[in-house]
N, C-alpha and C. Protein backbone atom coordinates (compact mmCIF):
# COMPACT_ATOMS: atom_id res chain seq x y z
N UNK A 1 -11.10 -35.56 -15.68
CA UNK A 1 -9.92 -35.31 -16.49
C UNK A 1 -9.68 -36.46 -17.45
N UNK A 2 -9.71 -37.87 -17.08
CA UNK A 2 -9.70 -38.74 -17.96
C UNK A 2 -10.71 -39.09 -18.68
N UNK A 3 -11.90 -38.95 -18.56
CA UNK A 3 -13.11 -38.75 -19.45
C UNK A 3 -12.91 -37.73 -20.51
N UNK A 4 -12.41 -36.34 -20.04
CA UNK A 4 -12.41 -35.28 -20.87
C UNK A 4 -10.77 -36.07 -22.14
N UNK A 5 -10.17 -36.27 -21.88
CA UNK A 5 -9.21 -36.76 -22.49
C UNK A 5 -9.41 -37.80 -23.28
N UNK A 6 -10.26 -38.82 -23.23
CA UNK A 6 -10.44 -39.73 -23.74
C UNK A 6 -11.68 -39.71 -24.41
N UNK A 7 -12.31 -38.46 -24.65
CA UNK A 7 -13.52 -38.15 -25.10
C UNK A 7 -12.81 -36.75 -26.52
N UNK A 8 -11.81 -36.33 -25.60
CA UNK A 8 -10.84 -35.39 -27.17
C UNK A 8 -10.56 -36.44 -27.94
N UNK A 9 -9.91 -38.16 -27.71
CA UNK A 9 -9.10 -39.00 -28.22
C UNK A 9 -9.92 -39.21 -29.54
N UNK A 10 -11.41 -39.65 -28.97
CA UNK A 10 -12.17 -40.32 -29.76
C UNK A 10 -12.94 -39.74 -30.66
N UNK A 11 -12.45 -38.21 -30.58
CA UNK A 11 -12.92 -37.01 -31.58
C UNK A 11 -11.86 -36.89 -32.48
N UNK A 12 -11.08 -36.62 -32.04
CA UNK A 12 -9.74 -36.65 -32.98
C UNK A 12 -9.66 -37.80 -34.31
N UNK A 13 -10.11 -39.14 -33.58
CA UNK A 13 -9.77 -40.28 -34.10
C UNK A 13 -10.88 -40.32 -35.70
N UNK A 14 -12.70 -39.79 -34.50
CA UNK A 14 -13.42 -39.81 -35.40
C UNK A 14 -13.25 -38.77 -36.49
N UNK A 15 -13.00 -37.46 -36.40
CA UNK A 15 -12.67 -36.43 -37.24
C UNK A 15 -12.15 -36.84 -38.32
N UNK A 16 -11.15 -37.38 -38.30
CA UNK A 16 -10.19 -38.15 -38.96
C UNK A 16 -10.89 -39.47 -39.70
N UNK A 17 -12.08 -40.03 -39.45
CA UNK A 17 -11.99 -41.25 -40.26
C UNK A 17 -13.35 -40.41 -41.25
N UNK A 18 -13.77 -39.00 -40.97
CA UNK A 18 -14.84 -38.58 -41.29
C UNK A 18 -14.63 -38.23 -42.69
N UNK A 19 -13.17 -37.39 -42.59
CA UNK A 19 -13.12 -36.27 -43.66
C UNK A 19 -12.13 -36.97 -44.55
N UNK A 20 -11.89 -38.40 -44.36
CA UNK A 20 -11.08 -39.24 -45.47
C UNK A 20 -9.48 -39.09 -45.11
N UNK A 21 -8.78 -39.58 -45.56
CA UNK A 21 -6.77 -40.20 -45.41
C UNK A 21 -6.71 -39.00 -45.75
N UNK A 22 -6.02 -39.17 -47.23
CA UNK A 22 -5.11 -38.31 -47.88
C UNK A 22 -5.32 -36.63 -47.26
N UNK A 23 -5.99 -36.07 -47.08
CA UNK A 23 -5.65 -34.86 -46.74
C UNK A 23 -5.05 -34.61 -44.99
N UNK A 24 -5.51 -35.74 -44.05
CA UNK A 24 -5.38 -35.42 -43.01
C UNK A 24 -3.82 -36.13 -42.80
N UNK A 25 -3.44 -37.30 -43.57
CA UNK A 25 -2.23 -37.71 -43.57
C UNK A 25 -1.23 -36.99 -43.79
N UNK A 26 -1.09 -36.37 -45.30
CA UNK A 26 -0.01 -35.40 -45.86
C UNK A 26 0.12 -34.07 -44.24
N UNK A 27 -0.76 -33.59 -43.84
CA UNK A 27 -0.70 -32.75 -42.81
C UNK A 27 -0.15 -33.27 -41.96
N UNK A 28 -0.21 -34.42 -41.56
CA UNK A 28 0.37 -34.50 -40.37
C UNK A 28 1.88 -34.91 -40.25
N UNK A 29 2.37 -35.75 -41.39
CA UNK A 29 3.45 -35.58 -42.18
C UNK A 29 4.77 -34.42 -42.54
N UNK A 30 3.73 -33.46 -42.76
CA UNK A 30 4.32 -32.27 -43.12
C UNK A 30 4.87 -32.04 -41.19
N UNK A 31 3.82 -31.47 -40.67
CA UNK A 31 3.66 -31.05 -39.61
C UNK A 31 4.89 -31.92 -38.79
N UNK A 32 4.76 -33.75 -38.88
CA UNK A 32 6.04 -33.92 -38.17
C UNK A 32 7.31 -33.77 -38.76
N UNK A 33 6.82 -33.65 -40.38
CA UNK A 33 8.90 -32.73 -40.74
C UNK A 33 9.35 -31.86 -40.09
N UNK A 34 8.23 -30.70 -40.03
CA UNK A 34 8.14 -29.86 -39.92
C UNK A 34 8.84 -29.07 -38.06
N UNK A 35 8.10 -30.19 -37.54
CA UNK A 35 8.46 -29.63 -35.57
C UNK A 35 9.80 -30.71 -35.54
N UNK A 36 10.19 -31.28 -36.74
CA UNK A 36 11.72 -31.85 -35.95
C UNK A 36 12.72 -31.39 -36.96
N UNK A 37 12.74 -29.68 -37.17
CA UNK A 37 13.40 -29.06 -38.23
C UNK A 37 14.79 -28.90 -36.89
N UNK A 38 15.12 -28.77 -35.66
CA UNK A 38 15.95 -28.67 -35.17
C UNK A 38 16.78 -29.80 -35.28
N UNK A 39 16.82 -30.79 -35.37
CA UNK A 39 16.95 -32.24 -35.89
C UNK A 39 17.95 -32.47 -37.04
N UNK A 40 17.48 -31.85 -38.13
CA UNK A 40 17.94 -31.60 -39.50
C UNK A 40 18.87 -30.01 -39.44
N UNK A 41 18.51 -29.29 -38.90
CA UNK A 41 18.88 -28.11 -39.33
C UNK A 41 18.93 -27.36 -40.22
N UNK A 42 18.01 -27.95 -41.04
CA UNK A 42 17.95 -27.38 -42.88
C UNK A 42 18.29 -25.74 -43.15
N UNK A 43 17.32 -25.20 -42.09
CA UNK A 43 16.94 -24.01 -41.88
C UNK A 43 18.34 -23.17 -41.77
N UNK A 44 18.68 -23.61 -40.85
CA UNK A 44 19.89 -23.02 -40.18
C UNK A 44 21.46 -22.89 -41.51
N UNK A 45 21.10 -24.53 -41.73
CA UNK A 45 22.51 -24.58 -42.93
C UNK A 45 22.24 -23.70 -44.17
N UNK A 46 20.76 -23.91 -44.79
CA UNK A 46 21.03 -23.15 -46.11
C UNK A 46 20.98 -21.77 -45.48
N UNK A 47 20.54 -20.62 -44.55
CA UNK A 47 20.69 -19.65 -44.04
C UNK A 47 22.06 -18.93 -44.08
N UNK A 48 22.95 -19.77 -43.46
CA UNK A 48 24.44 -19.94 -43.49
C UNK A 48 24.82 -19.72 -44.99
N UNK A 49 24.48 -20.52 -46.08
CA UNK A 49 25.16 -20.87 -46.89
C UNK A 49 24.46 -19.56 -47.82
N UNK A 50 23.24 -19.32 -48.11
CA UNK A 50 22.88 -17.80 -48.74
C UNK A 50 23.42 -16.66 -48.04
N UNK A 51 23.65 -16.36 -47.12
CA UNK A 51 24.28 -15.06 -46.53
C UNK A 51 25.64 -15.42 -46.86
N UNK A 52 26.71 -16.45 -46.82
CA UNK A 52 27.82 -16.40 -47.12
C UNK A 52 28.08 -15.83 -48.53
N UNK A 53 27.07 -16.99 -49.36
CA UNK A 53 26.80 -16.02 -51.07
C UNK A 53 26.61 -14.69 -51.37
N UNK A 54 26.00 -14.71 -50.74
CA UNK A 54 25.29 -12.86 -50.78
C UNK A 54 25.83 -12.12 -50.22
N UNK A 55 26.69 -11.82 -48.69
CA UNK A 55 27.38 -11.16 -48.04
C UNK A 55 28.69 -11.25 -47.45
N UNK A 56 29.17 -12.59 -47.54
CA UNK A 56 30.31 -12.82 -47.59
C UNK A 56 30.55 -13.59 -46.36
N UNK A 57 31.52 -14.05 -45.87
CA UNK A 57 31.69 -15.03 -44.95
C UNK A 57 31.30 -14.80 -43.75
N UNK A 58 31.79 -13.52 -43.71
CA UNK A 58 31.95 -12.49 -42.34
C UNK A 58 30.47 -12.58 -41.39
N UNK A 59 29.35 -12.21 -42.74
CA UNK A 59 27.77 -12.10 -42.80
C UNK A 59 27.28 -13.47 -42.26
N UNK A 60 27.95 -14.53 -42.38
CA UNK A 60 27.36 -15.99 -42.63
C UNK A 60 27.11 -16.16 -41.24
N UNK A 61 28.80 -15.84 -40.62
CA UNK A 61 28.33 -16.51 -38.99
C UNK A 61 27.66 -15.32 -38.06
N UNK A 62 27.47 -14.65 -38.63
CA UNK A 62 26.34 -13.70 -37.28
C UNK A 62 24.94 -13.74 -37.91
N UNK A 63 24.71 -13.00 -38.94
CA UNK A 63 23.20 -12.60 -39.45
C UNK A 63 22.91 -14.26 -39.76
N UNK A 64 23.63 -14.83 -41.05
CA UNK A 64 23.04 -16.14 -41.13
C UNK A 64 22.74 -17.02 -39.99
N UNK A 65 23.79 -16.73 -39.16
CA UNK A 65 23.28 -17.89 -38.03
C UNK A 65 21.60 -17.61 -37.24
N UNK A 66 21.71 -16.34 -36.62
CA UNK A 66 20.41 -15.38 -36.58
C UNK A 66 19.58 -16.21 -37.06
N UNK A 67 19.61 -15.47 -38.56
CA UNK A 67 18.86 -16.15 -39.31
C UNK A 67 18.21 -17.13 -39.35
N UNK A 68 18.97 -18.02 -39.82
CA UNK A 68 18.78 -19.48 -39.69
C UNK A 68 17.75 -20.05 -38.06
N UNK A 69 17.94 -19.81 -36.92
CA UNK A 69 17.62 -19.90 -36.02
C UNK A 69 16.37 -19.61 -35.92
N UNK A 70 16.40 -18.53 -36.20
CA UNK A 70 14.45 -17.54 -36.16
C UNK A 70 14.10 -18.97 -37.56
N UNK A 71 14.10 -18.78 -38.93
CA UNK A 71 13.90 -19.23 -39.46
C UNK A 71 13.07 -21.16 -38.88
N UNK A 72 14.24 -21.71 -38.10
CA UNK A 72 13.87 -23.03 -37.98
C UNK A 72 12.91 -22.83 -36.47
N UNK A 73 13.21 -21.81 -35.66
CA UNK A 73 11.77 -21.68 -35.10
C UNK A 73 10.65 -21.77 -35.28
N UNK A 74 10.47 -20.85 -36.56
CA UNK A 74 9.06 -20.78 -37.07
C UNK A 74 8.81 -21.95 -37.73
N UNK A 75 9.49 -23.25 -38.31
CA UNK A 75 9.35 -23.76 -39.07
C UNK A 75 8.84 -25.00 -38.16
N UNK A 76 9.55 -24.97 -36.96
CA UNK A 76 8.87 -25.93 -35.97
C UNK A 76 7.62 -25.55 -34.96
N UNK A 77 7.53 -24.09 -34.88
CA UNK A 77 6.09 -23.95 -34.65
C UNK A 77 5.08 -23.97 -35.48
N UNK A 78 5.57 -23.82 -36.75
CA UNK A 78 4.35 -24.00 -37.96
C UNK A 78 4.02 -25.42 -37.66
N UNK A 79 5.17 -26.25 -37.97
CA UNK A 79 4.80 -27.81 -37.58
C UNK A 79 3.94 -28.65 -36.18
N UNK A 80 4.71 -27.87 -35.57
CA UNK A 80 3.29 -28.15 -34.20
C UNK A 80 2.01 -27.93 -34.33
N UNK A 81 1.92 -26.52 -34.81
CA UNK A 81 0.32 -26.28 -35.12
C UNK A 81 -0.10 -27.39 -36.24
N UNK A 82 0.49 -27.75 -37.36
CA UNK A 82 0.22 -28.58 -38.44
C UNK A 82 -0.63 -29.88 -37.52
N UNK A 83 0.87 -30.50 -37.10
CA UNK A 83 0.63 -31.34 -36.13
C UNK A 83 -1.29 -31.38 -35.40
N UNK A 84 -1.06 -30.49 -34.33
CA UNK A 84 -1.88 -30.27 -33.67
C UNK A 84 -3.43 -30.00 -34.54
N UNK A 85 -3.21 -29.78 -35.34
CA UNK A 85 -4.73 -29.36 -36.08
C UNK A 85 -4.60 -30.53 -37.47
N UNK A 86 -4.26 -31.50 -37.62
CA UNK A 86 -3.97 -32.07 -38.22
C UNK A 86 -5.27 -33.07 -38.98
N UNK A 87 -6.46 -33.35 -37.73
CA UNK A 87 -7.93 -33.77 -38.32
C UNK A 87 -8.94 -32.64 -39.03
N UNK A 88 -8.37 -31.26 -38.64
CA UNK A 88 -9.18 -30.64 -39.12
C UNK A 88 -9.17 -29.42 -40.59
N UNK A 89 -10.30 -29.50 -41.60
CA UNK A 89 -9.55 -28.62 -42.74
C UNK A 89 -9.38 -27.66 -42.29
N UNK A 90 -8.89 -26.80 -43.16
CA UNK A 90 -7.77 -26.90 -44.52
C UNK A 90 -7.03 -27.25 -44.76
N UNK A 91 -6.61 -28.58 -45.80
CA UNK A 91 -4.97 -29.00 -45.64
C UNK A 91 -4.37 -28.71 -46.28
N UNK A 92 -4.00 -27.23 -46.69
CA UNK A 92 -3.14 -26.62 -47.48
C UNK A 92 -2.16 -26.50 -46.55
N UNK A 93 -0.37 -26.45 -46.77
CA UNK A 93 0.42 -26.27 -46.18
C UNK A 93 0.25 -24.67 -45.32
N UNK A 94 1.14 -24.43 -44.66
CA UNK A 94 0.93 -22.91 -43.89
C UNK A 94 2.14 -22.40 -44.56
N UNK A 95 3.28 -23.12 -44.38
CA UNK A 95 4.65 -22.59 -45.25
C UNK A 95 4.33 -22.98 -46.83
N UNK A 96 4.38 -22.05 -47.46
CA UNK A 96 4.40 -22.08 -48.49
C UNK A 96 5.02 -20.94 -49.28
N UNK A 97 5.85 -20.75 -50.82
CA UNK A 97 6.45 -19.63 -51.19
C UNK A 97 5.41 -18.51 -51.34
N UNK A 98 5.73 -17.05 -51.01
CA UNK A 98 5.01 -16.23 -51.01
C UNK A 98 4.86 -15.74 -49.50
N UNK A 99 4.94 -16.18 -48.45
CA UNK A 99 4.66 -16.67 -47.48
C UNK A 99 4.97 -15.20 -46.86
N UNK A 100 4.30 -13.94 -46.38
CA UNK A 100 5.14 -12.91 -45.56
C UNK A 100 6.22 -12.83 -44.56
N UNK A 101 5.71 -14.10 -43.71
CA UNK A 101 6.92 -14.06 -42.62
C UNK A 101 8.37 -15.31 -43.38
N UNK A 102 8.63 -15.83 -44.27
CA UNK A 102 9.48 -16.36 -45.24
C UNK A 102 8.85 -16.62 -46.68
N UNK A 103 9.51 -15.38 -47.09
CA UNK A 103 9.13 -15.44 -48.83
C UNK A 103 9.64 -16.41 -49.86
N UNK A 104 10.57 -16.86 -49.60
CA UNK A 104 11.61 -17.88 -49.92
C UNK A 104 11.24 -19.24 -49.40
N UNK A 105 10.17 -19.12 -48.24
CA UNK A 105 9.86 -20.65 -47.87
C UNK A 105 9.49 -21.62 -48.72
N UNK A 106 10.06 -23.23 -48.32
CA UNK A 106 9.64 -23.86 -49.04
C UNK A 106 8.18 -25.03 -48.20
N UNK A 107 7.43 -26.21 -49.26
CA UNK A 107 6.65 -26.28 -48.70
C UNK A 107 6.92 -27.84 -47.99
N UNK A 108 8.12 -28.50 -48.51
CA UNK A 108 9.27 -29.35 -47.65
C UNK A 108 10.10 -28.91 -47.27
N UNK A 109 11.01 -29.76 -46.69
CA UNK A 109 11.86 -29.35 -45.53
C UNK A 109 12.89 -28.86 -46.30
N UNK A 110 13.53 -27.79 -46.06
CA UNK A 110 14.71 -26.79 -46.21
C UNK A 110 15.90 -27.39 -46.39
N UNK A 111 17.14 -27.41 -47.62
CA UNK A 111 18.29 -27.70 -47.52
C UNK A 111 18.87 -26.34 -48.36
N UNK A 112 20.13 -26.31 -48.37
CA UNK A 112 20.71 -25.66 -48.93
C UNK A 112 21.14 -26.02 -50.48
N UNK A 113 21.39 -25.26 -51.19
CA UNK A 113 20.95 -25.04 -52.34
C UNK A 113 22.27 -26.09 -52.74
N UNK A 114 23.50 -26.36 -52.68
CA UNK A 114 24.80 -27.10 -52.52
C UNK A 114 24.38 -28.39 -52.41
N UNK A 115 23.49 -28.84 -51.55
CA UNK A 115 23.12 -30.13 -51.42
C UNK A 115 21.64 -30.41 -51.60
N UNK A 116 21.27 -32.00 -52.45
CA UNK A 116 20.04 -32.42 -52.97
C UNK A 116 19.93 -33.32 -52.25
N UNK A 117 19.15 -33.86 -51.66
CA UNK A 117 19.05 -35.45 -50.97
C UNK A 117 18.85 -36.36 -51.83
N UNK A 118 18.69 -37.45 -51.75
CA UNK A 118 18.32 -38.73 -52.38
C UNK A 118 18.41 -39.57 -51.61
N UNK A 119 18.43 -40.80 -52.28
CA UNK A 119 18.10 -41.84 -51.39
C UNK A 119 19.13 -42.45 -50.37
N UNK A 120 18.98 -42.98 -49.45
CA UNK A 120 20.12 -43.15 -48.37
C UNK A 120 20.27 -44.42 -48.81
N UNK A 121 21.77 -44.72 -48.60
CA UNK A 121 22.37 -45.92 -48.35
C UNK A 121 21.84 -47.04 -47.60
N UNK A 122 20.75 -47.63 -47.87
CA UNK A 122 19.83 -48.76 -47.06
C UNK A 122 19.72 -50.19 -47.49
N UNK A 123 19.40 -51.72 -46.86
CA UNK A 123 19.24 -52.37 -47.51
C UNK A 123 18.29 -52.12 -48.16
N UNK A 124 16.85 -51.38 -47.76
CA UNK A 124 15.67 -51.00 -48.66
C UNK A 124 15.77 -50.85 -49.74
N UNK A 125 17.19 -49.96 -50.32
CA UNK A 125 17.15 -48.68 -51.59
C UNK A 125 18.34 -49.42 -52.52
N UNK A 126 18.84 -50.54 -51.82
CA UNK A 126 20.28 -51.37 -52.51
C UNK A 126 20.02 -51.92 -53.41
N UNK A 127 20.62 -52.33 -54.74
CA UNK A 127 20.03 -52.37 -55.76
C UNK A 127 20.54 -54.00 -55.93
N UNK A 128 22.13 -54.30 -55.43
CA UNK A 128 22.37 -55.38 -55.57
C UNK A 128 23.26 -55.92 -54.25
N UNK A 129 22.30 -56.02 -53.04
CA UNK A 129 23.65 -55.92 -52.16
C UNK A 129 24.80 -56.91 -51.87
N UNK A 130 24.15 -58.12 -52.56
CA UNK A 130 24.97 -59.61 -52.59
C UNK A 130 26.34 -59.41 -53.42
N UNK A 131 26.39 -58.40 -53.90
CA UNK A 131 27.42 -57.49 -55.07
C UNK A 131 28.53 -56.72 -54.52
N UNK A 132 27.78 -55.86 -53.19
CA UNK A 132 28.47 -55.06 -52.43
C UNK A 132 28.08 -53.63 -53.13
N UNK A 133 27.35 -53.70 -54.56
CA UNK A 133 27.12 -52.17 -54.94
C UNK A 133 25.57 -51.59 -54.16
N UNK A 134 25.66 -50.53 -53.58
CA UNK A 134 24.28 -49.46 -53.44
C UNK A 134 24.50 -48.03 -53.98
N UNK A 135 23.09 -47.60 -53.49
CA UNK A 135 23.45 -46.45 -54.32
C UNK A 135 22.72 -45.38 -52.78
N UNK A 136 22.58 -43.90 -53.26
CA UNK A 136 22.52 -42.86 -52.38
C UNK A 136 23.85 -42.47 -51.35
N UNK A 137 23.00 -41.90 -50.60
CA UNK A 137 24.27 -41.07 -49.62
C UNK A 137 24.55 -42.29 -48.55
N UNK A 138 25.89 -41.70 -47.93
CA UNK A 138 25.89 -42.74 -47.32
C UNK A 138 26.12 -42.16 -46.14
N UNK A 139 26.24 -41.56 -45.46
CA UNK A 139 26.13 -40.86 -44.34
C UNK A 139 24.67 -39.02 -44.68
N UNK A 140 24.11 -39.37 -44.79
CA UNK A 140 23.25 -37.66 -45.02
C UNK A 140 23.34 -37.04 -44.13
N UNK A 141 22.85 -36.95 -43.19
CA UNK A 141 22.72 -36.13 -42.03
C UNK A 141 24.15 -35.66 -41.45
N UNK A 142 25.56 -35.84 -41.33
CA UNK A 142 26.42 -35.31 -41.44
C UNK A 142 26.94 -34.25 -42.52
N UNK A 143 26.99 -32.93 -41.79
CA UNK A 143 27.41 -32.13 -42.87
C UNK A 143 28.46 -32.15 -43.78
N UNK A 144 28.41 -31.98 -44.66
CA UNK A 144 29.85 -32.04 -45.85
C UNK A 144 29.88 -33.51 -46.15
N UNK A 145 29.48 -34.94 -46.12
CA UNK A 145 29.32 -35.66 -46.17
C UNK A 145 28.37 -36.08 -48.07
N UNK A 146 29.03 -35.79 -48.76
CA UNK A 146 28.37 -35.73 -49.66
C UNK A 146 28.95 -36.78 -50.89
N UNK A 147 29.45 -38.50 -50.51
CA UNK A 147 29.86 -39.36 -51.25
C UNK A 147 28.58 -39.55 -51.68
N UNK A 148 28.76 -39.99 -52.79
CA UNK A 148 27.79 -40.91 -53.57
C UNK A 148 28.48 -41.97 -54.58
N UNK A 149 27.74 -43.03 -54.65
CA UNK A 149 28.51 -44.37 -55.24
C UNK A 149 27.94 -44.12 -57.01
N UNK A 150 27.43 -43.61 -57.56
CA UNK A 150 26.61 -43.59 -58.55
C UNK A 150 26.55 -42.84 -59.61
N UNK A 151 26.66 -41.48 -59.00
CA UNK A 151 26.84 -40.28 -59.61
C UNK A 151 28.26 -40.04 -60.70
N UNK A 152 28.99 -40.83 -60.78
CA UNK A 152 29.79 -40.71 -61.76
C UNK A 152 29.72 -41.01 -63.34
């Protein structure tokens, strides 16, 4: 069992140094956006927020929620498989628009159409912090949370 395991490791590893970075990286990338879509909830919120548009409020909290749910399922089993097959080609995304089981999919992670991300409030992204000014969101991941220092 530990032979067999440590003999997948060193296939994996080699696979990977065979067929070059960039394609096996972006995959696996994707793949971990992708399986920690419960996390974010992208799925779920813009779901919510198009059925409210389209059908009205009433629509939002049953079908959208639905929705949304199946939606970020698939989006985290797509990502596992990503994940999981991640040394080997093809590294074309699996979600992509056109997509039969989400036609509307995108080939990053899902927000609702109301909100854009940018850059977070970090010392990384601070432009002058000895100033006290930064810029981006300053809380993201809380919903409705949508200050920005900049945008004016």
């Amino acid at each position: 069992m530990r032979s067999t395991l440590f003999s997948a490791l060193i296939l994996a590893v080699g696979a990977s140094l065979v067929v070059g970075c960039k394609g096996p990286s972006k995959k696996l990338g994707r793949g971990v956006t992708n399986a920690t879509e419960f996390a974010r909830l992208g799925e779920l919120r813009r779901s919510v927020e198009q059925e409210a548009l389209w059908s009205g409020p009433q629509a939002a909290y049953s079908s959208g929620v639905i929705n949304g749910i199946n939606r970020s399922v698939l989006r985290t089993l797509v990502g596992v498989g990503e994940v999981l097959t991640f040394p080997i080609p093809s590294y074309e995304p699996w979600l992509k628009p056109g997509n039969p089981l989400i036609p509307d999919a995108t080939v990053g992670p899902a927000f609702p159409d109301s909100y854009k991300p940018g850059l977070v409030a970090d010392g990384v992204f601070e432009t002058d912090s000895n100033l006290g000014f930064s810029g981006g969101d300053v809380a993201p991941l809380v919903p409705g949370s949508r200050f920005r220092i900049f945008d004016y």
